[in-house]
N, C-alpha and C. Protein backbone atom coordinates (compact mmCIF):
# COMPACT_ATOMS: atom_id res chain seq x y z
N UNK A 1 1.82 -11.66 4.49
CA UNK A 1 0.89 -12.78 4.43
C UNK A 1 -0.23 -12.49 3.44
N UNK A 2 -1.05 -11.21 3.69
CA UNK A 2 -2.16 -10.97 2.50
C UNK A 2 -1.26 -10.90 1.12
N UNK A 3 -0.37 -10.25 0.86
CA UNK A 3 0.60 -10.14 -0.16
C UNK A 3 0.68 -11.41 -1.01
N UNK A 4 1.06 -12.33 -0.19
CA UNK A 4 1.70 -13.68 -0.50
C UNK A 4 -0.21 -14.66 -1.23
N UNK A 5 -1.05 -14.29 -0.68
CA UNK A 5 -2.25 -14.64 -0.78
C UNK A 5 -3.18 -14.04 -2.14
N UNK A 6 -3.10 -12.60 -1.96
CA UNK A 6 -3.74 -12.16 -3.19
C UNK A 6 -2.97 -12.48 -4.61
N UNK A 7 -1.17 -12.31 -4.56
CA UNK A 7 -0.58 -12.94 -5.29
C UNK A 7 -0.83 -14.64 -5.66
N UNK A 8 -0.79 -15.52 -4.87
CA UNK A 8 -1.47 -16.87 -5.12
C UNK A 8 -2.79 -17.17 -6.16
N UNK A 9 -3.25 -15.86 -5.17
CA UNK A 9 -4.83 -15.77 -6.14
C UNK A 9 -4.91 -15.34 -7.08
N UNK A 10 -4.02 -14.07 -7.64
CA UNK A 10 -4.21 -13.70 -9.06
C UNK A 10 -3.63 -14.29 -9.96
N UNK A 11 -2.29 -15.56 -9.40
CA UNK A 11 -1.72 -16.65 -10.42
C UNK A 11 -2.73 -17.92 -11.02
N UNK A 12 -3.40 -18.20 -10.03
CA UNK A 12 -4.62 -18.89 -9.92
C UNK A 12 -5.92 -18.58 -11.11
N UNK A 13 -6.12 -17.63 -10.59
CA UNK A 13 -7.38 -17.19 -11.72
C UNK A 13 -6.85 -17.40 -13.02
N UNK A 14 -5.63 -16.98 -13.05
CA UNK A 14 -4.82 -16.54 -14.72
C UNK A 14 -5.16 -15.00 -15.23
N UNK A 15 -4.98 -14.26 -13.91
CA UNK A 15 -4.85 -12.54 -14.43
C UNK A 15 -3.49 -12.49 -15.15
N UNK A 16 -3.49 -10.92 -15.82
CA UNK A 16 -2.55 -10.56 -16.89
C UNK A 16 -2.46 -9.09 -16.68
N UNK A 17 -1.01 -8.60 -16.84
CA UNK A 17 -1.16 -7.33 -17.15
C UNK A 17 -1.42 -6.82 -18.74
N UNK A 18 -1.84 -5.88 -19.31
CA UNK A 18 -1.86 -5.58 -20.60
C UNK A 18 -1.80 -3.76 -20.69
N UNK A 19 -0.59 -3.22 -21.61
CA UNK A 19 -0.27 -2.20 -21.19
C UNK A 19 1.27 -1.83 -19.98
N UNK A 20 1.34 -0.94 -20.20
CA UNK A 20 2.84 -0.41 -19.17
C UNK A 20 2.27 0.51 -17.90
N UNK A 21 2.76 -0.09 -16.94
CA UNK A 21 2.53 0.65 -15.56
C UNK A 21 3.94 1.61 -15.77
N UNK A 22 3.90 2.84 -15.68
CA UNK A 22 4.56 3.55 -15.48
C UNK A 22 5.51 3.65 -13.94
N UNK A 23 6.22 2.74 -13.53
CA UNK A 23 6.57 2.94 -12.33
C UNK A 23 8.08 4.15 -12.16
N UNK A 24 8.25 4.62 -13.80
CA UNK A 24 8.74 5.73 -13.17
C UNK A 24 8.08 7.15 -12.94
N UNK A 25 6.74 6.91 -13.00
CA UNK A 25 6.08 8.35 -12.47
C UNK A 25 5.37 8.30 -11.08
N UNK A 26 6.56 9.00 -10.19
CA UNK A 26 6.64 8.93 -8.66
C UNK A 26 5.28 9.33 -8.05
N UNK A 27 4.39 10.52 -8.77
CA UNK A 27 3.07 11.08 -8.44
C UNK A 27 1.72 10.75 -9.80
N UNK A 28 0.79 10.25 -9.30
CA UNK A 28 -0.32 10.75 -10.18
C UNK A 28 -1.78 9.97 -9.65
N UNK A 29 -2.77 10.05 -10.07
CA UNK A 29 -3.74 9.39 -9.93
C UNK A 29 -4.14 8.49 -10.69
N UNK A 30 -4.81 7.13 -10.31
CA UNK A 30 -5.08 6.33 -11.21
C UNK A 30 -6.68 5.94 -11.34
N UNK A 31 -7.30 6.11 -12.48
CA UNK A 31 -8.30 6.12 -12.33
C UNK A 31 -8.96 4.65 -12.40
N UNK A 32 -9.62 3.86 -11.43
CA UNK A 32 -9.64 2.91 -11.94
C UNK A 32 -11.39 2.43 -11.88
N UNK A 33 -11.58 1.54 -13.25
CA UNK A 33 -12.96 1.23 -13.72
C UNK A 33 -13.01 0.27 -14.64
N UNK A 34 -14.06 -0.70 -14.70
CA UNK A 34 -15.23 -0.05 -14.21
C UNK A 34 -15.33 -1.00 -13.02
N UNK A 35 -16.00 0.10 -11.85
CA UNK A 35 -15.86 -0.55 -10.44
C UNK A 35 -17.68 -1.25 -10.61
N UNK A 36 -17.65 -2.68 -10.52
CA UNK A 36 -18.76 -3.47 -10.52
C UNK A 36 -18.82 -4.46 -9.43
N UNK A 37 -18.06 -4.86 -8.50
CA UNK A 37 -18.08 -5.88 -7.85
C UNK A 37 -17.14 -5.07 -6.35
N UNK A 38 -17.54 -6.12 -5.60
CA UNK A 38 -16.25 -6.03 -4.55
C UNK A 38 -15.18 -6.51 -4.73
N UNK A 39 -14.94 -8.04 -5.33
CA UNK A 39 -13.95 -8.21 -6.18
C UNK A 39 -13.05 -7.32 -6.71
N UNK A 40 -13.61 -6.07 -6.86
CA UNK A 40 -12.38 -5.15 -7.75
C UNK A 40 -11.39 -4.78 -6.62
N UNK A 41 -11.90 -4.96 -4.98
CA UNK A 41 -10.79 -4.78 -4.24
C UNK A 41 -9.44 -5.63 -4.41
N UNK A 42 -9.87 -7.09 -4.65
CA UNK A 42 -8.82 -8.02 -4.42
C UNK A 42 -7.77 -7.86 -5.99
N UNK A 43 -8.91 -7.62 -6.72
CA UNK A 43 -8.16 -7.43 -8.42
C UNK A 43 -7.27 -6.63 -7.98
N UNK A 44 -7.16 -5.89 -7.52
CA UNK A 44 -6.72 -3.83 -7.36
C UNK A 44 -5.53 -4.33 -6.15
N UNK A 45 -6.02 -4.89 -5.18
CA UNK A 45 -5.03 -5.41 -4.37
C UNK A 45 -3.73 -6.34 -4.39
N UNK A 46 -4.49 -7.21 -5.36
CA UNK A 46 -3.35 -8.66 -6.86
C UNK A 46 -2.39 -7.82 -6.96
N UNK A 47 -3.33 -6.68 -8.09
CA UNK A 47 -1.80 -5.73 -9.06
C UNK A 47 -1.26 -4.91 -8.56
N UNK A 48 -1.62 -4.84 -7.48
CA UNK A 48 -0.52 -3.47 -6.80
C UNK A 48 0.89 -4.90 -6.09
N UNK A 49 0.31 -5.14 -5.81
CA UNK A 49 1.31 -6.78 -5.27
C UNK A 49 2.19 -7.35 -6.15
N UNK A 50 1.53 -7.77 -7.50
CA UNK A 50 1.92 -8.44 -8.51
C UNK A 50 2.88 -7.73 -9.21
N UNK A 51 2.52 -6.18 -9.49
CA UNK A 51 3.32 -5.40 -10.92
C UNK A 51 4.64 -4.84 -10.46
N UNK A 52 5.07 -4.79 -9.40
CA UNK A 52 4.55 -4.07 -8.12
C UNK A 52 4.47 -2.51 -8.42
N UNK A 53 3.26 -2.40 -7.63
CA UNK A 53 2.59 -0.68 -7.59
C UNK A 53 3.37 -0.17 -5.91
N UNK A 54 4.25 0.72 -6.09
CA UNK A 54 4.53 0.97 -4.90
C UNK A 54 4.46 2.39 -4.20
N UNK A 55 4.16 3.26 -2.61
CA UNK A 55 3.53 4.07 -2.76
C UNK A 55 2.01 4.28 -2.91
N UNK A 56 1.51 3.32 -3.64
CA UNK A 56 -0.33 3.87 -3.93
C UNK A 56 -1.23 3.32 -2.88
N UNK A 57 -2.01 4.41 -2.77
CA UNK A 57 -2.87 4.96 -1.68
C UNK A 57 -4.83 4.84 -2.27
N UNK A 58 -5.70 4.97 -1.49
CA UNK A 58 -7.08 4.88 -1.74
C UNK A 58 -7.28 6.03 -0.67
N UNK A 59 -8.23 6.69 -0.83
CA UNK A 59 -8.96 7.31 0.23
C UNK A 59 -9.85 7.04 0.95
N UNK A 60 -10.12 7.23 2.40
CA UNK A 60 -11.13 7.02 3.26
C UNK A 60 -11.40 7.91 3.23
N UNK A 61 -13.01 7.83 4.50
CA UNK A 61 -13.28 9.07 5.33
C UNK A 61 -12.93 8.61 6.34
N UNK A 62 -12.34 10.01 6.96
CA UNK A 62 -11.48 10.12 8.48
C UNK A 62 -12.13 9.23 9.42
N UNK A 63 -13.50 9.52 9.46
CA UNK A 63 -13.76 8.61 10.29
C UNK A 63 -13.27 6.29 10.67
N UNK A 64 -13.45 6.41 9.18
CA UNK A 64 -13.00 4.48 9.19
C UNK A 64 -11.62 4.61 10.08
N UNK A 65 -10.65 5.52 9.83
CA UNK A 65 -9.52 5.21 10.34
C UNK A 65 -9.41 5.90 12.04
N UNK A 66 -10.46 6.42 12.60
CA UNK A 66 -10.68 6.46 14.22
C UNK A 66 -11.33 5.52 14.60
N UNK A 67 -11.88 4.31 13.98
CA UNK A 67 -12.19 3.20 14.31
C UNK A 67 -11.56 2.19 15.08
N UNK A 68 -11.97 1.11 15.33
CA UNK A 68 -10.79 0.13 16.13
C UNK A 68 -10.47 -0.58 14.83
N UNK A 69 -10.59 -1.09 13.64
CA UNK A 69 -10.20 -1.52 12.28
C UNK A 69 -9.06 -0.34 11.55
N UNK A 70 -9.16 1.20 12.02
CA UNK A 70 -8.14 2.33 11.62
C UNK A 70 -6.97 1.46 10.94
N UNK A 71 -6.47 0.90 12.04
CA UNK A 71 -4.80 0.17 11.20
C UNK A 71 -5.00 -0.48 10.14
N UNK A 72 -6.26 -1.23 9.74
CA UNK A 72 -6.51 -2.13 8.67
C UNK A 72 -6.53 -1.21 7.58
N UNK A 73 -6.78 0.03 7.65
CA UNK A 73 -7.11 1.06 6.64
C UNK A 73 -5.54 1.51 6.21
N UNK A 74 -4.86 2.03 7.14
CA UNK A 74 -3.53 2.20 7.10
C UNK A 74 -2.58 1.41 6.64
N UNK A 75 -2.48 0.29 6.64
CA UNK A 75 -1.73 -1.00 6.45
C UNK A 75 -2.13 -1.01 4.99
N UNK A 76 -3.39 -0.80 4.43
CA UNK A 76 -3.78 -1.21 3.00
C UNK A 76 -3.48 -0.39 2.01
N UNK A 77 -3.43 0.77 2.26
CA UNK A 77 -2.80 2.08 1.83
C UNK A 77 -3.93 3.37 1.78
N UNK A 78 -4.73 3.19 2.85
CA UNK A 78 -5.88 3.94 2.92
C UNK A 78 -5.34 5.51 3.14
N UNK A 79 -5.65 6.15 3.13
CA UNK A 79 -5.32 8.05 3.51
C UNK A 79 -6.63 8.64 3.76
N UNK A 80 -7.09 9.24 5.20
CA UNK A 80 -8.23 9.94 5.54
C UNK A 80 -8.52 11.22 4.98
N UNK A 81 -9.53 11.24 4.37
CA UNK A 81 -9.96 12.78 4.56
C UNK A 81 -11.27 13.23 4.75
N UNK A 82 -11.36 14.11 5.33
CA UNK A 82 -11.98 14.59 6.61
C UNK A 82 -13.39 15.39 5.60
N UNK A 83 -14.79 14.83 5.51
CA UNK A 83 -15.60 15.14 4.28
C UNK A 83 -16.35 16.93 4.88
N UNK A 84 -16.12 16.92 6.03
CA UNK A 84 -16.43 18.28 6.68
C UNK A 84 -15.62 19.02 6.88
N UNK A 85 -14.30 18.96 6.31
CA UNK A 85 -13.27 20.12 6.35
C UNK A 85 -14.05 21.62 5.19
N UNK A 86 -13.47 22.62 6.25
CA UNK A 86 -13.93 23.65 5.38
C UNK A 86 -12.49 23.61 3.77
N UNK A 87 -11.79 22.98 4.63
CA UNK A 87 -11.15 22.74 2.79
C UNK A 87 -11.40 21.27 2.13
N UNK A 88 -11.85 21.62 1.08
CA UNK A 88 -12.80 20.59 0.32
C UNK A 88 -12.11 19.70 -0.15
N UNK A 89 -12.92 18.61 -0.51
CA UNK A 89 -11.95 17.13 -0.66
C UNK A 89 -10.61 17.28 -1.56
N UNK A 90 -10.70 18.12 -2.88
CA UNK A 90 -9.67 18.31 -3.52
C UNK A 90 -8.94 19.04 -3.27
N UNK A 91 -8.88 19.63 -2.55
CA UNK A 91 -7.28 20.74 -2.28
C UNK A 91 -6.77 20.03 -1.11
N UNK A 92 -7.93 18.89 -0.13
CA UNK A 92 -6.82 18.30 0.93
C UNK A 92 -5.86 16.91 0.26
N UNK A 93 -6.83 16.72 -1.13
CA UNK A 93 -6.19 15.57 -1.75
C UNK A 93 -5.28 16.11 -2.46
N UNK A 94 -4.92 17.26 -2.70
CA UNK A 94 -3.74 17.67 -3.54
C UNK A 94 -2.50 18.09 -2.64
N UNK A 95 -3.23 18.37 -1.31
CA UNK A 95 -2.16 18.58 -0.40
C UNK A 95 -1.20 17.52 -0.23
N UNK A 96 -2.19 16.46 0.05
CA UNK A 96 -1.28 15.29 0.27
C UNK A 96 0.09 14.53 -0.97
N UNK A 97 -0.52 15.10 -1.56
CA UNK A 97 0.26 15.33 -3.00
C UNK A 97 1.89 15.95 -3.09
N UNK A 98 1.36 17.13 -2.62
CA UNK A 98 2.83 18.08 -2.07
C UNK A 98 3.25 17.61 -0.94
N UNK A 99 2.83 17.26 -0.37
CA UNK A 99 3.36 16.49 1.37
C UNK A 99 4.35 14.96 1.11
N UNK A 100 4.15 14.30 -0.03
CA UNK A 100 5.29 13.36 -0.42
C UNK A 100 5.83 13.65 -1.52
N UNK A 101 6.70 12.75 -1.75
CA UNK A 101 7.96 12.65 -3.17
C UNK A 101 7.68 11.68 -3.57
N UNK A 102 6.62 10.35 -3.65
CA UNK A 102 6.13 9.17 -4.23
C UNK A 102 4.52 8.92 -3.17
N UNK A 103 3.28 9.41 -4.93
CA UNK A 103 2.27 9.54 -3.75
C UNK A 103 1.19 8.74 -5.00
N UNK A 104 0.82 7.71 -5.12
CA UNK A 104 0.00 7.04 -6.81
C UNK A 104 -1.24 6.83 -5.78
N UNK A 105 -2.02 7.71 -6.34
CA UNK A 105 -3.86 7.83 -5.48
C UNK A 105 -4.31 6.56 -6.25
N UNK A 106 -5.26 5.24 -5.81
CA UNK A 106 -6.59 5.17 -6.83
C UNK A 106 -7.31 5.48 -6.79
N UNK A 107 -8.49 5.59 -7.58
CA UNK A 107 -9.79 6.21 -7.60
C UNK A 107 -10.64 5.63 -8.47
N UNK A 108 -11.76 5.33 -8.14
CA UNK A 108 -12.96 5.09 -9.38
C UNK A 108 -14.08 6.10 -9.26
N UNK A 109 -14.07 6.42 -10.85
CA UNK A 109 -14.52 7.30 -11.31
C UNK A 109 -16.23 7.34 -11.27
N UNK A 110 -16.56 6.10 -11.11
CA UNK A 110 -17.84 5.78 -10.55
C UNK A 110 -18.38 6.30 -9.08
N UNK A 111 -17.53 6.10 -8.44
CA UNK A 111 -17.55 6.40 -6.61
C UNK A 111 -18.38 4.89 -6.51
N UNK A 112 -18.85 4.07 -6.84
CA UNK A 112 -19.88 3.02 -6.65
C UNK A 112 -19.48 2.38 -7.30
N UNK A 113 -20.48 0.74 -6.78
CA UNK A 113 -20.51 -0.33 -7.72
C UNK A 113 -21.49 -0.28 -8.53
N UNK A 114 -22.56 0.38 -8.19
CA UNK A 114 -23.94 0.51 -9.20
C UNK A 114 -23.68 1.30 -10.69
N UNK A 115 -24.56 1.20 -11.08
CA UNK A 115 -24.17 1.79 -12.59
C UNK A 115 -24.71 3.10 -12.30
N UNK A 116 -23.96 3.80 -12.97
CA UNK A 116 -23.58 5.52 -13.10
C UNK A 116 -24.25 6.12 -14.32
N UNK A 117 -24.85 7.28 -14.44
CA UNK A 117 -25.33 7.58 -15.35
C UNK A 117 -24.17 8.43 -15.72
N UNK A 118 -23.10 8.81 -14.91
CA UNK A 118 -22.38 9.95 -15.29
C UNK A 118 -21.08 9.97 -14.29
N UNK A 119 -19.89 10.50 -14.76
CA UNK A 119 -18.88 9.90 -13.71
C UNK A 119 -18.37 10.94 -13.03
N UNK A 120 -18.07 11.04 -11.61
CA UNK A 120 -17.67 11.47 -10.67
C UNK A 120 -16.39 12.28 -11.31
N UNK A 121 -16.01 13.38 -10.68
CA UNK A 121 -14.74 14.33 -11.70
C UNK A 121 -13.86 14.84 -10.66
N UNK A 122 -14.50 14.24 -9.24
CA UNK A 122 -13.32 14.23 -8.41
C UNK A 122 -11.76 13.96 -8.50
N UNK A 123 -12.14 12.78 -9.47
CA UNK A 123 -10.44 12.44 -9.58
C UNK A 123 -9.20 13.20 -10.52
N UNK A 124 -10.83 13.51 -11.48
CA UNK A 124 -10.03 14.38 -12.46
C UNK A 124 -9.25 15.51 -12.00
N UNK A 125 -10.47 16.71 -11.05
CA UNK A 125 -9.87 17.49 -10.33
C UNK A 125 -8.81 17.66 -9.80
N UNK A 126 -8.49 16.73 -8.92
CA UNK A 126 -7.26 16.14 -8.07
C UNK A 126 -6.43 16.04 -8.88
N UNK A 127 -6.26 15.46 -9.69
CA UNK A 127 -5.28 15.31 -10.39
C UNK A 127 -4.91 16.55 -11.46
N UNK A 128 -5.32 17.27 -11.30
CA UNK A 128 -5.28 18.28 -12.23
C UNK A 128 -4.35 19.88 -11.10
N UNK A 129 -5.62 19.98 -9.72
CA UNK A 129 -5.26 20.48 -8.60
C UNK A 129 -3.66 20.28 -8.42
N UNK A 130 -3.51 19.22 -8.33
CA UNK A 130 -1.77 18.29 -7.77
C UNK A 130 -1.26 18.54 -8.97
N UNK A 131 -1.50 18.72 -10.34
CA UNK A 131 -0.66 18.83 -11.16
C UNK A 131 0.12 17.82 -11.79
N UNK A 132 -0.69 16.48 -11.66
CA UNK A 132 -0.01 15.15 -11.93
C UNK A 132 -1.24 14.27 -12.89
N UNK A 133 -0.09 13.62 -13.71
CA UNK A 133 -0.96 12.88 -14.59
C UNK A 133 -1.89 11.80 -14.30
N UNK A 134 -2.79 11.64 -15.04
CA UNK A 134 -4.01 10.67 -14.60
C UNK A 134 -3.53 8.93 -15.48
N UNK A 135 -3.60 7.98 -14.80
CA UNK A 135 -3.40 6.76 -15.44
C UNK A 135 -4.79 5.76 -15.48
N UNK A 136 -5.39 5.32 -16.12
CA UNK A 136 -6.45 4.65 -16.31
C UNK A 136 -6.43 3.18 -16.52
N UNK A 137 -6.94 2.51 -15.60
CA UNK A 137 -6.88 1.08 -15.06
C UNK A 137 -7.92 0.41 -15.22
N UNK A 138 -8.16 -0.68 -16.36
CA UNK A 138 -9.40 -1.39 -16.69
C UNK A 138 -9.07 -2.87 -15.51
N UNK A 139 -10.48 -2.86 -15.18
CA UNK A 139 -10.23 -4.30 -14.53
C UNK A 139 -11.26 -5.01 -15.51
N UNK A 140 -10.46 -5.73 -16.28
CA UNK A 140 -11.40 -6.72 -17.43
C UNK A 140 -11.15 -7.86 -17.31
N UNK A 141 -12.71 -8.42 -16.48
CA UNK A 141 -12.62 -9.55 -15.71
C UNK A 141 -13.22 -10.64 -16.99
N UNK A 142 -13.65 -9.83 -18.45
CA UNK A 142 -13.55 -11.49 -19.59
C UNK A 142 -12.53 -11.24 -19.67
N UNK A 143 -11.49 -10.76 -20.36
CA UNK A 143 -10.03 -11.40 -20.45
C UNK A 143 -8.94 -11.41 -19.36
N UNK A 144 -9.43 -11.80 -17.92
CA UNK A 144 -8.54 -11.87 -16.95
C UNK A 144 -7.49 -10.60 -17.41
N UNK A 145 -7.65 -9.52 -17.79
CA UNK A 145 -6.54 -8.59 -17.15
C UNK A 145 -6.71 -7.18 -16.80
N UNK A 146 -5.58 -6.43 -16.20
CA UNK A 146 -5.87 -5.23 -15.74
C UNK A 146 -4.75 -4.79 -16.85
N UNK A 147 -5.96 -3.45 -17.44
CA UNK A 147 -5.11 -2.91 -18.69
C UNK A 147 -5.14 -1.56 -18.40
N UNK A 148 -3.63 -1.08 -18.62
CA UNK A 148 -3.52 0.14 -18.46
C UNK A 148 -3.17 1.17 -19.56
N UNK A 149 -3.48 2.45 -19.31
CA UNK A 149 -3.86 3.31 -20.97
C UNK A 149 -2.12 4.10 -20.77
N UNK A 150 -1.88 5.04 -21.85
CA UNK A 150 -0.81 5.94 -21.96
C UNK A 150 -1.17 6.76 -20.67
N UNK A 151 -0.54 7.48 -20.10
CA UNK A 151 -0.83 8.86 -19.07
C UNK A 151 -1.51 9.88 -20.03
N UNK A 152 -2.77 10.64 -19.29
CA UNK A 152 -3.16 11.30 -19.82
C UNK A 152 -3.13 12.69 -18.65
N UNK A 153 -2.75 13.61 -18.87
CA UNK A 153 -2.39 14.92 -18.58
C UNK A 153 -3.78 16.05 -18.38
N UNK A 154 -4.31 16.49 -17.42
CA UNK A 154 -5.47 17.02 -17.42
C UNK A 154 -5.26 18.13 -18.35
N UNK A 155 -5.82 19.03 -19.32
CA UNK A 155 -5.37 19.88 -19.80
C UNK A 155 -7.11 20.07 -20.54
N UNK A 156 -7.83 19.94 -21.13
CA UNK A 156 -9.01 20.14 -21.52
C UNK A 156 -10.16 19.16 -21.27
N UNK A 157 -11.26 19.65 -19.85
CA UNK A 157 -12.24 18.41 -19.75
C UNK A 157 -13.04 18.22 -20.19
N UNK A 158 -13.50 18.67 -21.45
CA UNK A 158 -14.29 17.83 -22.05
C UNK A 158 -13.57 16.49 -23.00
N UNK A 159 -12.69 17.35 -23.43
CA UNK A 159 -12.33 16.42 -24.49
C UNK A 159 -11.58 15.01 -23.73
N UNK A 160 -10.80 15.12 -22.54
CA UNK A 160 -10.19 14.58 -21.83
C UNK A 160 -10.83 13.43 -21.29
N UNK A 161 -12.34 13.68 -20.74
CA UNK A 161 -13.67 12.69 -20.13
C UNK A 161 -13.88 12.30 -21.70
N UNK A 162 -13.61 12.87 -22.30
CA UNK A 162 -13.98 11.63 -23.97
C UNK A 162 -12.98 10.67 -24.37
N UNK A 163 -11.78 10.85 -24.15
CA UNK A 163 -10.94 9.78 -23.96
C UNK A 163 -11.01 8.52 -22.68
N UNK A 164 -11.50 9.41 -21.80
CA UNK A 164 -11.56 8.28 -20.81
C UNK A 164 -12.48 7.38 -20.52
N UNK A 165 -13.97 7.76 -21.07
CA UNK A 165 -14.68 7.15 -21.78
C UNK A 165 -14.92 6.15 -22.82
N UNK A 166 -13.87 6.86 -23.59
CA UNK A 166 -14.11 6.24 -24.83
C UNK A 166 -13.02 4.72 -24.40
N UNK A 167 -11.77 4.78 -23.34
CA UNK A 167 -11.07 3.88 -22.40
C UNK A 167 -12.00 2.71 -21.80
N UNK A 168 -12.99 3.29 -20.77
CA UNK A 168 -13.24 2.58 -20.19
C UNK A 168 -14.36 1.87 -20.79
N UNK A 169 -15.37 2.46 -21.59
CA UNK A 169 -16.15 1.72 -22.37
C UNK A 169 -16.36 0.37 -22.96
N UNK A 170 -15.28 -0.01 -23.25
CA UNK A 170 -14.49 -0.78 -24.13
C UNK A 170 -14.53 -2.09 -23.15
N UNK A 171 -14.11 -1.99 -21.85
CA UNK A 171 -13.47 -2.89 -20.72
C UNK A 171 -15.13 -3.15 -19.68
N UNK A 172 -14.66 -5.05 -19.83
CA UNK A 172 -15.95 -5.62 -19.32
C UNK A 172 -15.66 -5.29 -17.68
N UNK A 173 -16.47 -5.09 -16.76
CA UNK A 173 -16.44 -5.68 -15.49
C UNK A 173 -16.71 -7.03 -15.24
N UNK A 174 -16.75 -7.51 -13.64
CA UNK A 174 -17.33 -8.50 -13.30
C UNK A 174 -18.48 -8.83 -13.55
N UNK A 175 -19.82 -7.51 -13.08
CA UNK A 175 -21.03 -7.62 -13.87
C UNK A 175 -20.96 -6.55 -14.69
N UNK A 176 -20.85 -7.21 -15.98
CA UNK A 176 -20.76 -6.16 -17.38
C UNK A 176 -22.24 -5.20 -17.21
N UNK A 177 -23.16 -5.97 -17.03
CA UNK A 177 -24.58 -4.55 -17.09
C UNK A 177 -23.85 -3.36 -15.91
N UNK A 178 -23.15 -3.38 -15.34
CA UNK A 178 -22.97 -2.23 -14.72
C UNK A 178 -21.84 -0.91 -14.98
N UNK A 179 -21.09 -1.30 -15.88
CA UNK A 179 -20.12 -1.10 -16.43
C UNK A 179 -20.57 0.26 -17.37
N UNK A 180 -19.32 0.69 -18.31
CA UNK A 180 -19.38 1.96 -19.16
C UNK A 180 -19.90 1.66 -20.19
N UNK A 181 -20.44 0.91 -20.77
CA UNK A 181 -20.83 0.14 -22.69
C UNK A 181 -21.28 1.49 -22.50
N UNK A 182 -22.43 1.55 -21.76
CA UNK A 182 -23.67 2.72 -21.89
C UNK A 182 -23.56 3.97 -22.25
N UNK A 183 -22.34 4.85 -22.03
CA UNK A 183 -21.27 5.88 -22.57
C UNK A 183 -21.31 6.18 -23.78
N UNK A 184 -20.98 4.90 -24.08
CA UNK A 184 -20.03 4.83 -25.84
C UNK A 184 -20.64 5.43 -26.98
């Protein structure tokens, strides 16, 4: 039913894909930005529906999913992790990694909707930890589409956060003042 709904809605607006979803790479993280709105849930929710993205997961904290809403987290493709484990967010997120055979994380590199002076490297980590390539997901709400980059392979971070930068920069949000221009 939500399926059938967010699909309705992203025919509606007149979203687009632009770029190749890799759906034959069974593991990786996707980084996705620039996160400006709540809206980017339903965008993010469209294209996993629409392209189809299958397998991909978001992270909670453990706690949302001991809630009485828990299943809503589960059902959406939520995965807990526990922010007081003495093993730290990235080695339990890489675990989960080795624990399936088709496992596509998202992530925004922001952690927020507010504007960032500087971006979160959690995801990078993770994805580097797990040993799986990073895919980068513009939600560019002036040209109705979600554009996706080549796979990029963690292997040197500086230069690596300059590509992804120099990616997301480029791509408006919903509210553009909050977005990456500021980077560039």
């Amino acid at each position: 039913m939500v399926g059938s709904l967010v699909s309705l809605w992203w025919k509606l607006k007149g979203w687009k894909v632009s770029g190749t979803y890799p759906a034959n790479v069974s593991k990786m993280v996707i980084a996705v930005a620039p996160h400006t709105s709540a809206w980017d849930i339903v965008v993010g929710m469209a294209a996993r529906k629409v392209i189809p993205i299958k397998n991909a997961y978001y992270l909670g904290k453990k706690e949302l999913f001991d809630s009485p809403f828990g299943w809503f987290f589960k059902l959406t493709g939520g995965t807990p992790v526990d922010r007081f484990s003495s093993n730290g967010v990235v080695q339990q997120v890489a675990e989960k990694f080795n624990q399936h055979d088709v496992f596509r994380l998202a992530m925004s590199p922001e952690g927020t909707r507010k504007k960032v002076d500087k971006l979160r490297t959690g995801f990078y980590y993770i994805a580097k930890e797990a040993n799986v390539p990073i895919l980068l997901a513009g939600f560019d709400y002036k040209n109705r589409q979600v554009v996706f980059s080549d796979l990029l392979y963690p292997s040197n971070e500086q230069e690596d956060l300059k590509k992804i930068i120099a990616f997301f920069s480029t791509i408006e949000g919903k509210n553009p003042e909050k977005g990456m221009k500021h980077f560039a």
